[in-house]
PDB file of N, CA and C in Angstrom:
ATOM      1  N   UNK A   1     109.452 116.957 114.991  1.00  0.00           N
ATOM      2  CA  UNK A   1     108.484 116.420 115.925  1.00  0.00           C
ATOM      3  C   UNK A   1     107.082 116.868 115.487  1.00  0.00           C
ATOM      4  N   UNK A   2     105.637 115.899 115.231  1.00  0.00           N
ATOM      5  CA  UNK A   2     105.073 116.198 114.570  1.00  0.00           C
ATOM      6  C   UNK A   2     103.940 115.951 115.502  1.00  0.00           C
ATOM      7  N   UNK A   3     103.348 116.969 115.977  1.00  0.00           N
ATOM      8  CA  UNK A   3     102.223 117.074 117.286  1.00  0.00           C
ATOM      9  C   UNK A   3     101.201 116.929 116.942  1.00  0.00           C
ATOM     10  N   UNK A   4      99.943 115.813 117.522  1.00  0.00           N
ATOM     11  CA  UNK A   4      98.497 115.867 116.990  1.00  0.00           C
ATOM     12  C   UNK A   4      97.797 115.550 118.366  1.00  0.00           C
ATOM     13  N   UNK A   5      96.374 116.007 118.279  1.00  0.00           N
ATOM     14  CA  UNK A   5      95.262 115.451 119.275  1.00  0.00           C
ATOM     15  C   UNK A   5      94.782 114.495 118.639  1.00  0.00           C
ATOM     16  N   UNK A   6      93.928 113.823 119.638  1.00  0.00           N
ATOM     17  CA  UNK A   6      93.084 112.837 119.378  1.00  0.00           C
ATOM     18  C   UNK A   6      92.009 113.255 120.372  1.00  0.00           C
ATOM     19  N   UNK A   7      90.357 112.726 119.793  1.00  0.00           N
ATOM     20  CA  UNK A   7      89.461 112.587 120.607  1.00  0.00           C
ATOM     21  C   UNK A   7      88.403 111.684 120.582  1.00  0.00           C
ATOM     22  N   UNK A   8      88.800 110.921 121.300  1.00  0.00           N
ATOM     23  CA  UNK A   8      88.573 108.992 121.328  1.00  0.00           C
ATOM     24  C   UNK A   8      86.813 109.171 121.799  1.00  0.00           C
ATOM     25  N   UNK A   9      86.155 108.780 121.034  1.00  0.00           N
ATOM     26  CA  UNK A   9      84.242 108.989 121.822  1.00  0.00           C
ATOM     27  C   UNK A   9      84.164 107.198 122.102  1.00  0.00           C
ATOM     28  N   UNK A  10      83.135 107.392 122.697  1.00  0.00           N
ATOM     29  CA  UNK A  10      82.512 105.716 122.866  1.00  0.00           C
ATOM     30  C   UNK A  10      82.583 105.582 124.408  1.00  0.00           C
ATOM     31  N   UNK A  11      82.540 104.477 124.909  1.00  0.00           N
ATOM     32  CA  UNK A  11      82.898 103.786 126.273  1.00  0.00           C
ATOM     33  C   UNK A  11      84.011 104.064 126.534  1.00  0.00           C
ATOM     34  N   UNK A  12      84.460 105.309 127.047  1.00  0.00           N
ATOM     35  CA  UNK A  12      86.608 105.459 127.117  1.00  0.00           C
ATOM     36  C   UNK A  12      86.477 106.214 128.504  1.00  0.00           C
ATOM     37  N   UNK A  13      85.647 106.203 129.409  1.00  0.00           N
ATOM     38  CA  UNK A  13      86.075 106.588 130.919  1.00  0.00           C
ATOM     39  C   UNK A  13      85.400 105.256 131.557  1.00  0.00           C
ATOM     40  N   UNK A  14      85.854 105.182 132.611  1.00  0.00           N
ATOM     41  CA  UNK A  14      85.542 104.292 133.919  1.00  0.00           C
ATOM     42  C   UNK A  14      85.963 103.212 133.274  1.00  0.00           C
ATOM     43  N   UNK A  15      86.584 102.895 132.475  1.00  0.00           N
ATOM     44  CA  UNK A  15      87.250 101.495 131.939  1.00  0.00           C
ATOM     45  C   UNK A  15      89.158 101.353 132.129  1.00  0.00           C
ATOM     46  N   UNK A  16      89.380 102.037 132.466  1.00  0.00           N
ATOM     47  CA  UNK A  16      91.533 102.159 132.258  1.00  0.00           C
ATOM     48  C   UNK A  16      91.541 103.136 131.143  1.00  0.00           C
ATOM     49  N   UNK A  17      90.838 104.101 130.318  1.00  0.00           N
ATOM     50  CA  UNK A  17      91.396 104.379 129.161  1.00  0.00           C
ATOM     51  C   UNK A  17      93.065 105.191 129.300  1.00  0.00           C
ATOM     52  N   UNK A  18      92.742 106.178 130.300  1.00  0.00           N
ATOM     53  CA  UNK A  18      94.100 106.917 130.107  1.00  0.00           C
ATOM     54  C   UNK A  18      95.165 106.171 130.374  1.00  0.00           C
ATOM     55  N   UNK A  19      95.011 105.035 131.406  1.00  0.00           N
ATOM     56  CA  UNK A  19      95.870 104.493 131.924  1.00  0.00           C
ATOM     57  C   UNK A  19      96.818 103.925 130.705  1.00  0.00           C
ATOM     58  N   UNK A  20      95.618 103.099 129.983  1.00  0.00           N
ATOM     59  CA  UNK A  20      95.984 102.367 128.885  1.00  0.00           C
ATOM     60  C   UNK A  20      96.650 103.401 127.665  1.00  0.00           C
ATOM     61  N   UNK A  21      96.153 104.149 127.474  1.00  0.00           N
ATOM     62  CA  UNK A  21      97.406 105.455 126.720  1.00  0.00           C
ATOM     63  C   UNK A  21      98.303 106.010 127.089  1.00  0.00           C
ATOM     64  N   UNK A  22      98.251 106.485 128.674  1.00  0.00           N
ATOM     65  CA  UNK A  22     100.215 106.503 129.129  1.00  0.00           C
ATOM     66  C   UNK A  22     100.493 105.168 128.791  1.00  0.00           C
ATOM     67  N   UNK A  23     100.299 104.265 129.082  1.00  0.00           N
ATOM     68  CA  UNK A  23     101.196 102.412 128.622  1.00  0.00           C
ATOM     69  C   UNK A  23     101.593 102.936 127.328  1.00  0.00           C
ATOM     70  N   UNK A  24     100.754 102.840 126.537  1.00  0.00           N
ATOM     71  CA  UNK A  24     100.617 102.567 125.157  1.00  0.00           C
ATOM     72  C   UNK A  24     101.465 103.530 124.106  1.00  0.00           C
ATOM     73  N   UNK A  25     101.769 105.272 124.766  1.00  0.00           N
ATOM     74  CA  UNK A  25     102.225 106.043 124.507  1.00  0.00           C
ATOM     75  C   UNK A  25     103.854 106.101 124.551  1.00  0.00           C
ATOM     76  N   UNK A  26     103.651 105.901 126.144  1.00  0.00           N
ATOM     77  CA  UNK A  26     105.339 105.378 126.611  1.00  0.00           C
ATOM     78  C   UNK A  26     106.137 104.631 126.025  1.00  0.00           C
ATOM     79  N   UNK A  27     105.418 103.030 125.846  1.00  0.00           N
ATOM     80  CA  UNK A  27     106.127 102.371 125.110  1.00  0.00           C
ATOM     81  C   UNK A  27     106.625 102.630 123.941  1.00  0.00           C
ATOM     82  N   UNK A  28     105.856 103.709 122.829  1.00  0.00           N
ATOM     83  CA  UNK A  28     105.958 104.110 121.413  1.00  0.00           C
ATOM     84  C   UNK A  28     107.252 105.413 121.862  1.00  0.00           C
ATOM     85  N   UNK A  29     107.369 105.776 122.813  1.00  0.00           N
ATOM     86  CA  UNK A  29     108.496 107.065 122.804  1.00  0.00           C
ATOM     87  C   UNK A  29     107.459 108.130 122.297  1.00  0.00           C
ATOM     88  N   UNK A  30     106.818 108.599 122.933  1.00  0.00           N
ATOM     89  CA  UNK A  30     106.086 109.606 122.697  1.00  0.00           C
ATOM     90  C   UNK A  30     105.856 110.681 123.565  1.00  0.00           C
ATOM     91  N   UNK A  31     106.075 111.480 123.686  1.00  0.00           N
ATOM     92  CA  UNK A  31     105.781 113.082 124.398  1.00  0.00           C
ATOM     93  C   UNK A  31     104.363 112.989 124.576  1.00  0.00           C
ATOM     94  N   UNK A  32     103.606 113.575 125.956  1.00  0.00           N
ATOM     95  CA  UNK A  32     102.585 114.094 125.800  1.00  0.00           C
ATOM     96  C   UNK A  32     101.287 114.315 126.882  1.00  0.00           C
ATOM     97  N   UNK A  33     100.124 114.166 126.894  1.00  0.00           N
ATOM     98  CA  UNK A  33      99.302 113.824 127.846  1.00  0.00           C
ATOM     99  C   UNK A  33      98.448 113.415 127.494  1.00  0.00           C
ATOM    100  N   UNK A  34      97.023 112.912 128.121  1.00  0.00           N
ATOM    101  CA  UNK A  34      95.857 111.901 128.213  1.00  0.00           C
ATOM    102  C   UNK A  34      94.954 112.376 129.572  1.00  0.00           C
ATOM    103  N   UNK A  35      94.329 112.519 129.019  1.00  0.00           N
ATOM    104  CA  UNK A  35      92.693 113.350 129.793  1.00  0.00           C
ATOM    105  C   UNK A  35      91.159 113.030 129.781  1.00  0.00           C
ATOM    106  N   UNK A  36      90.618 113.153 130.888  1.00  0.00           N
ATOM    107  CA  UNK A  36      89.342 112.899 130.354  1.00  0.00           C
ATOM    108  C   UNK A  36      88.553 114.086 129.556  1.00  0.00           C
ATOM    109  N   UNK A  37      87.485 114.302 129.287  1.00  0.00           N
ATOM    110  CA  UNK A  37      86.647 115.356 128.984  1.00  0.00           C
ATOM    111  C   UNK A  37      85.510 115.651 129.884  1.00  0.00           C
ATOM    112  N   UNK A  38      85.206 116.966 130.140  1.00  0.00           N
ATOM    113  CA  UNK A  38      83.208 116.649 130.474  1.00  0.00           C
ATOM    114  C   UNK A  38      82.013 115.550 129.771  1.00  0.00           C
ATOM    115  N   UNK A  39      82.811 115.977 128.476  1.00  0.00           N
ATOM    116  CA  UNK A  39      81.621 114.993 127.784  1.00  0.00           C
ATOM    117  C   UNK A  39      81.763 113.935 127.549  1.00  0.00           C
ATOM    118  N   UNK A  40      82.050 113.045 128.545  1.00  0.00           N
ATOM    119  CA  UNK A  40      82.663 112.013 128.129  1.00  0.00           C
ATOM    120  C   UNK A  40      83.706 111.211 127.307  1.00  0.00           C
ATOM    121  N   UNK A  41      84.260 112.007 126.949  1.00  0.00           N
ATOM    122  CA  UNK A  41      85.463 111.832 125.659  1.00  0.00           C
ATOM    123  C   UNK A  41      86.807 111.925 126.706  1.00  0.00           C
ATOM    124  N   UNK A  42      87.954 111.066 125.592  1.00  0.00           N
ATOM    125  CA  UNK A  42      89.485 111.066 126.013  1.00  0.00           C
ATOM    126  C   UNK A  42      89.883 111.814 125.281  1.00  0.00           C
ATOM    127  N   UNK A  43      90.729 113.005 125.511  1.00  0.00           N
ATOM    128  CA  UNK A  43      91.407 113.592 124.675  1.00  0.00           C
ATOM    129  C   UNK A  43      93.118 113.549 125.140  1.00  0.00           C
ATOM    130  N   UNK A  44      93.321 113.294 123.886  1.00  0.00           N
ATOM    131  CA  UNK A  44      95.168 113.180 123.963  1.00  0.00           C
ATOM    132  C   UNK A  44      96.260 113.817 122.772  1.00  0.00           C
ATOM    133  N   UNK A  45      97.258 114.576 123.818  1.00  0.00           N
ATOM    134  CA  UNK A  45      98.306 115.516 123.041  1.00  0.00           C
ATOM    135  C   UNK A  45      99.283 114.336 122.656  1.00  0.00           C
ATOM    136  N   UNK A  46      99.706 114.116 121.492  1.00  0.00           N
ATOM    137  CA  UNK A  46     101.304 113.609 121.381  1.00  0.00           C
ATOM    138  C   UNK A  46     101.734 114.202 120.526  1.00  0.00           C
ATOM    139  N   UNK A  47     103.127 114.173 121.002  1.00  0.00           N
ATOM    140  CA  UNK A  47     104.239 114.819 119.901  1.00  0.00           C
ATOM    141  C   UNK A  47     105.621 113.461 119.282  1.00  0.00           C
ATOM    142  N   UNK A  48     105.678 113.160 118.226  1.00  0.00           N
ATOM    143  CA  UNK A  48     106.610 112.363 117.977  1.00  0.00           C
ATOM    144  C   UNK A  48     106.460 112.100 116.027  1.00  0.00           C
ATOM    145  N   UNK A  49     107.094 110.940 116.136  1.00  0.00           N
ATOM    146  CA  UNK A  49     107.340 110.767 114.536  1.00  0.00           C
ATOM    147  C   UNK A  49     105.569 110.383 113.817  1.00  0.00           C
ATOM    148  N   UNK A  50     105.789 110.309 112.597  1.00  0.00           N
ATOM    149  CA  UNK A  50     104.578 109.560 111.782  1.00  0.00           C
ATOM    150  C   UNK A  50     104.442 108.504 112.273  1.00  0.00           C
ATOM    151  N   UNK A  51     105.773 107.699 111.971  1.00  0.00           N
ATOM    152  CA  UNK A  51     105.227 106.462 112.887  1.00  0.00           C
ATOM    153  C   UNK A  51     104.918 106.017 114.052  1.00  0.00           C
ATOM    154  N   UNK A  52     105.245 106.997 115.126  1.00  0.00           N
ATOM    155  CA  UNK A  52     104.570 106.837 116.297  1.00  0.00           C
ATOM    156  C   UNK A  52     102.968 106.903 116.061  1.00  0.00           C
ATOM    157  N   UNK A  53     103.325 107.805 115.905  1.00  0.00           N
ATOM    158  CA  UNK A  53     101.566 108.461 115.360  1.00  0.00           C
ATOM    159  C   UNK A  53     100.541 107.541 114.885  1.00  0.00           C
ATOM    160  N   UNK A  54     101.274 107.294 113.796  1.00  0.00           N
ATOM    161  CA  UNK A  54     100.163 105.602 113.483  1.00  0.00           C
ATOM    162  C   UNK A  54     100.230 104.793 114.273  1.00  0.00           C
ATOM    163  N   UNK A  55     101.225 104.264 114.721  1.00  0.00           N
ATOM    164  CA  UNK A  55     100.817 102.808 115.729  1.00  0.00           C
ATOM    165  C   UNK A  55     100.008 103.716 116.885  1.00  0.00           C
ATOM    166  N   UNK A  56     100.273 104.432 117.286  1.00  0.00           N
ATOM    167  CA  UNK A  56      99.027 105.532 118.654  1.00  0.00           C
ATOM    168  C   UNK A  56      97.945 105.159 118.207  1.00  0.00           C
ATOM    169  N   UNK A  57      97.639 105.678 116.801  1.00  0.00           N
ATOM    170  CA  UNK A  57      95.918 105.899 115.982  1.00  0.00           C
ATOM    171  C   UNK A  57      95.487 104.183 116.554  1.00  0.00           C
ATOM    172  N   UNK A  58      96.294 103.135 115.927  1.00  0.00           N
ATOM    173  CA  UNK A  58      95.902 101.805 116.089  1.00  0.00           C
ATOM    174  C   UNK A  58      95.415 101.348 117.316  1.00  0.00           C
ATOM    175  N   UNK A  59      96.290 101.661 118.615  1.00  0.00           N
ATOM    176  CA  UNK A  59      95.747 101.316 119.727  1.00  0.00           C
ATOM    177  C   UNK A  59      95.001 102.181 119.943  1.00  0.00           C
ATOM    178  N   UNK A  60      94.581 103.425 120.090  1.00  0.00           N
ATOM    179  CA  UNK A  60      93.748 104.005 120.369  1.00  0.00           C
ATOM    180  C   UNK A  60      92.106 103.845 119.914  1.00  0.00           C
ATOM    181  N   UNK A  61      92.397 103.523 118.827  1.00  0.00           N
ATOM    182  CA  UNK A  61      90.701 102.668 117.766  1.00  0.00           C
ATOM    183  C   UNK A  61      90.818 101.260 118.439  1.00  0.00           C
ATOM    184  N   UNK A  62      91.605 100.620 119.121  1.00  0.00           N
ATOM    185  CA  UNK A  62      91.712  99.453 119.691  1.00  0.00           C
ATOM    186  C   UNK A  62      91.024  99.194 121.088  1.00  0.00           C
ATOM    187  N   UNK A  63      91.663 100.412 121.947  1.00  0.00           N
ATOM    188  CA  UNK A  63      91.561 100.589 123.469  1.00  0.00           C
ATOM    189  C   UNK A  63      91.911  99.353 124.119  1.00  0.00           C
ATOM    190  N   UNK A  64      91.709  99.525 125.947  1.00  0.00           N
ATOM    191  CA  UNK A  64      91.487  98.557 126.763  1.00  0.00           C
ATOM    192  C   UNK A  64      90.271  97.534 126.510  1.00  0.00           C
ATOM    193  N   UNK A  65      90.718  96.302 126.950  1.00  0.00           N
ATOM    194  CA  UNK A  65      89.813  95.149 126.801  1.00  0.00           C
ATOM    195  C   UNK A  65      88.308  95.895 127.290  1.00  0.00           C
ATOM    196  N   UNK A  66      87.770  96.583 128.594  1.00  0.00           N
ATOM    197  CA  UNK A  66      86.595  97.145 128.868  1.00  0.00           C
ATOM    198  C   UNK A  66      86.258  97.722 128.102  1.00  0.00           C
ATOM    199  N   UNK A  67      86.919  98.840 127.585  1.00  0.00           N
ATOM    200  CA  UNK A  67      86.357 100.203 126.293  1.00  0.00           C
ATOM    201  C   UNK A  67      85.618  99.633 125.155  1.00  0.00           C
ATOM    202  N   UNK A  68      84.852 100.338 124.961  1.00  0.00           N
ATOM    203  CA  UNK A  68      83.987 100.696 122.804  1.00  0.00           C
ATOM    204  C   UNK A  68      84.557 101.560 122.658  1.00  0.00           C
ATOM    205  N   UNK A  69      85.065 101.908 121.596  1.00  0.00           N
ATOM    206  CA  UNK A  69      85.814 102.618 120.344  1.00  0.00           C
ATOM    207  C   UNK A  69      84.871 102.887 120.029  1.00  0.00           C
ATOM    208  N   UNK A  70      83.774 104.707 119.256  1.00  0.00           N
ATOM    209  CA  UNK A  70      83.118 104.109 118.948  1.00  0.00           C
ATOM    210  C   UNK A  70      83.861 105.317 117.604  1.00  0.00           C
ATOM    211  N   UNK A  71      84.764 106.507 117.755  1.00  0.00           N
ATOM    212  CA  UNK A  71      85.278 107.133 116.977  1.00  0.00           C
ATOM    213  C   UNK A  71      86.464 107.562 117.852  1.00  0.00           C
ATOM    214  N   UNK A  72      87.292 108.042 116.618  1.00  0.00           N
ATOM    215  CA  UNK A  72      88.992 108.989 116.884  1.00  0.00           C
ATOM    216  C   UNK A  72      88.609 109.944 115.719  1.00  0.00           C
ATOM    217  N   UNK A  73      88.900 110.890 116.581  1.00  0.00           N
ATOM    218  CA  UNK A  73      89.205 112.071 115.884  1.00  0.00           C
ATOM    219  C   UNK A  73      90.608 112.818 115.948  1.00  0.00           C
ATOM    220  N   UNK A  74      91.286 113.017 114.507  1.00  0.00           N
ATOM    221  CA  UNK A  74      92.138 113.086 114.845  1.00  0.00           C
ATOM    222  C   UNK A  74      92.759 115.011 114.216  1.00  0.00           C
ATOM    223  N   UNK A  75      93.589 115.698 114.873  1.00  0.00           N
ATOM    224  CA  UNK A  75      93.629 117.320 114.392  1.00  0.00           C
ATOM    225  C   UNK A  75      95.266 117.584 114.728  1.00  0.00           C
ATOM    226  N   UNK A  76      95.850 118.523 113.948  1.00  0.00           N
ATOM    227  CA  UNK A  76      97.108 119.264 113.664  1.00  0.00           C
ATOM    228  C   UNK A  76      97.290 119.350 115.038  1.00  0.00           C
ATOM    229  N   UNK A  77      97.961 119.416 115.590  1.00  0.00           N
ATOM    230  CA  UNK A  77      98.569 120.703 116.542  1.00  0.00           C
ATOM    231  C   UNK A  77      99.222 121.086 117.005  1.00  0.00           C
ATOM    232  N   UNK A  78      99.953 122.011 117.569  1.00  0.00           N
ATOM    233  CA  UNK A  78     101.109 122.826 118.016  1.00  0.00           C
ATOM    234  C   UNK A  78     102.259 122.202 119.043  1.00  0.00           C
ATOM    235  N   UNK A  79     103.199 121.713 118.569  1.00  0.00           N
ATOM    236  CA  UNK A  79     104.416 121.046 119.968  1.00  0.00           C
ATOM    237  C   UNK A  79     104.098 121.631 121.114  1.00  0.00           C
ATOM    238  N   UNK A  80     104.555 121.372 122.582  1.00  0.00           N
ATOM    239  CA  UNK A  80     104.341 122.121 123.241  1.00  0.00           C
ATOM    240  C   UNK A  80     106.151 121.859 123.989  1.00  0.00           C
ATOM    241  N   UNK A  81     106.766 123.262 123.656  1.00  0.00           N
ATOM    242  CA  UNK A  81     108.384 123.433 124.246  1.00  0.00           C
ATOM    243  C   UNK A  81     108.455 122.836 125.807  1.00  0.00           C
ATOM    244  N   UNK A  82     109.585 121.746 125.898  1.00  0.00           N
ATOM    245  CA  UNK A  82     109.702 121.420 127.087  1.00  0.00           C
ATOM    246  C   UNK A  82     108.944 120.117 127.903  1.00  0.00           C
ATOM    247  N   UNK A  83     108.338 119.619 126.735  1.00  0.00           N
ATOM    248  CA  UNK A  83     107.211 118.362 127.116  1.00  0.00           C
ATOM    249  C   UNK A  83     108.050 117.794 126.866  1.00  0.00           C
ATOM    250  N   UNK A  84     108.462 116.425 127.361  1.00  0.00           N
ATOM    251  CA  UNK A  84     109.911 115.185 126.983  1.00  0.00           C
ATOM    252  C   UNK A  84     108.614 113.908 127.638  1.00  0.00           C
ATOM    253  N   UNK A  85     107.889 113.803 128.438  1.00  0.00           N
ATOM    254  CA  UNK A  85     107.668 112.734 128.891  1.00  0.00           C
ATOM    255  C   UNK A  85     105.838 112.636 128.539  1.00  0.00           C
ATOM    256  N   UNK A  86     105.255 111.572 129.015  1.00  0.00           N
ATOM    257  CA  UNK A  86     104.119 111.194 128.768  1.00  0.00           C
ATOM    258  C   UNK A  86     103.028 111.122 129.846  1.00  0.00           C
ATOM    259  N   UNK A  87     101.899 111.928 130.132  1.00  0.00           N
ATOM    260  CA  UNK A  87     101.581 111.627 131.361  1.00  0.00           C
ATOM    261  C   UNK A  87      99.938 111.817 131.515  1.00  0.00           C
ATOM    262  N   UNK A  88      99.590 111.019 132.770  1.00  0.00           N
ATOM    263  CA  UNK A  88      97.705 111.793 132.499  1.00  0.00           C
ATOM    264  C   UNK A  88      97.512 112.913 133.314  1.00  0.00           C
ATOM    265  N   UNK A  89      96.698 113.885 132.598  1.00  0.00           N
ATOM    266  CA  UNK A  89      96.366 115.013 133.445  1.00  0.00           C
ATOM    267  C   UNK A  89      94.990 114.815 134.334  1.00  0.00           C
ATOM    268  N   UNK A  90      95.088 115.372 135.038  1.00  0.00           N
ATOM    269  CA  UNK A  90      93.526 115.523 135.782  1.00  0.00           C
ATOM    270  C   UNK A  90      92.610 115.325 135.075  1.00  0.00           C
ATOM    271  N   UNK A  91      91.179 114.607 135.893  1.00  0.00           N
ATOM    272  CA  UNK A  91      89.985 114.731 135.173  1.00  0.00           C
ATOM    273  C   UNK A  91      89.378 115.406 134.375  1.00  0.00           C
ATOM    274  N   UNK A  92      89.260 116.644 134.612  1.00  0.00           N
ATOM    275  CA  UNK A  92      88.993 118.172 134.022  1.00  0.00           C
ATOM    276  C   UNK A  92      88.590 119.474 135.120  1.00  0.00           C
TER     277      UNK A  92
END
């Protein structure tokens, strides 16, 4: 199981973004969560295969019909034991 963040900048709050990444996540079989930031940014944990991973990267540079994409950033990171499902966390 191969765990990464993402941190989506551009137009990605007050549009559906998280909403649209639990969808988008779920459907791929993916572990994880979806958040806003202070600074305006989405940040999101998943854990799953490469190829989850890429089709994620795709919709995520894609977003909801409202959103600008305007970067993804994408970083390593640590599984987290006991995560099985996909979900949004609180605002911040």
């Amino acid at each position: 199981m191969i765990a990464k963040t993402y941190i989506v900048r551009g137009r990605v709050q007050g549009v559906g973004f998280r909403w649209f990444v639990d969808h988008e996540a779920r459907l791929l079989g993916l572990a994880g969560w979806v958040r806003n930031n202070v600074d305006g940014s989405v940040e999101t944990l998943a854990m799953g295969t490469e190829e989850q991973h890429a089709a994620l990267l795709r919709k995520l540079k894609q977003g909801p019909r409202a959103a600008r994409v305007d970067e993804v950033q994408v970083a390593p990171a640590q599984p987290v034991a006991g995560l099985t499902m996909f979900r949004i966390e609180g605002a911040w």
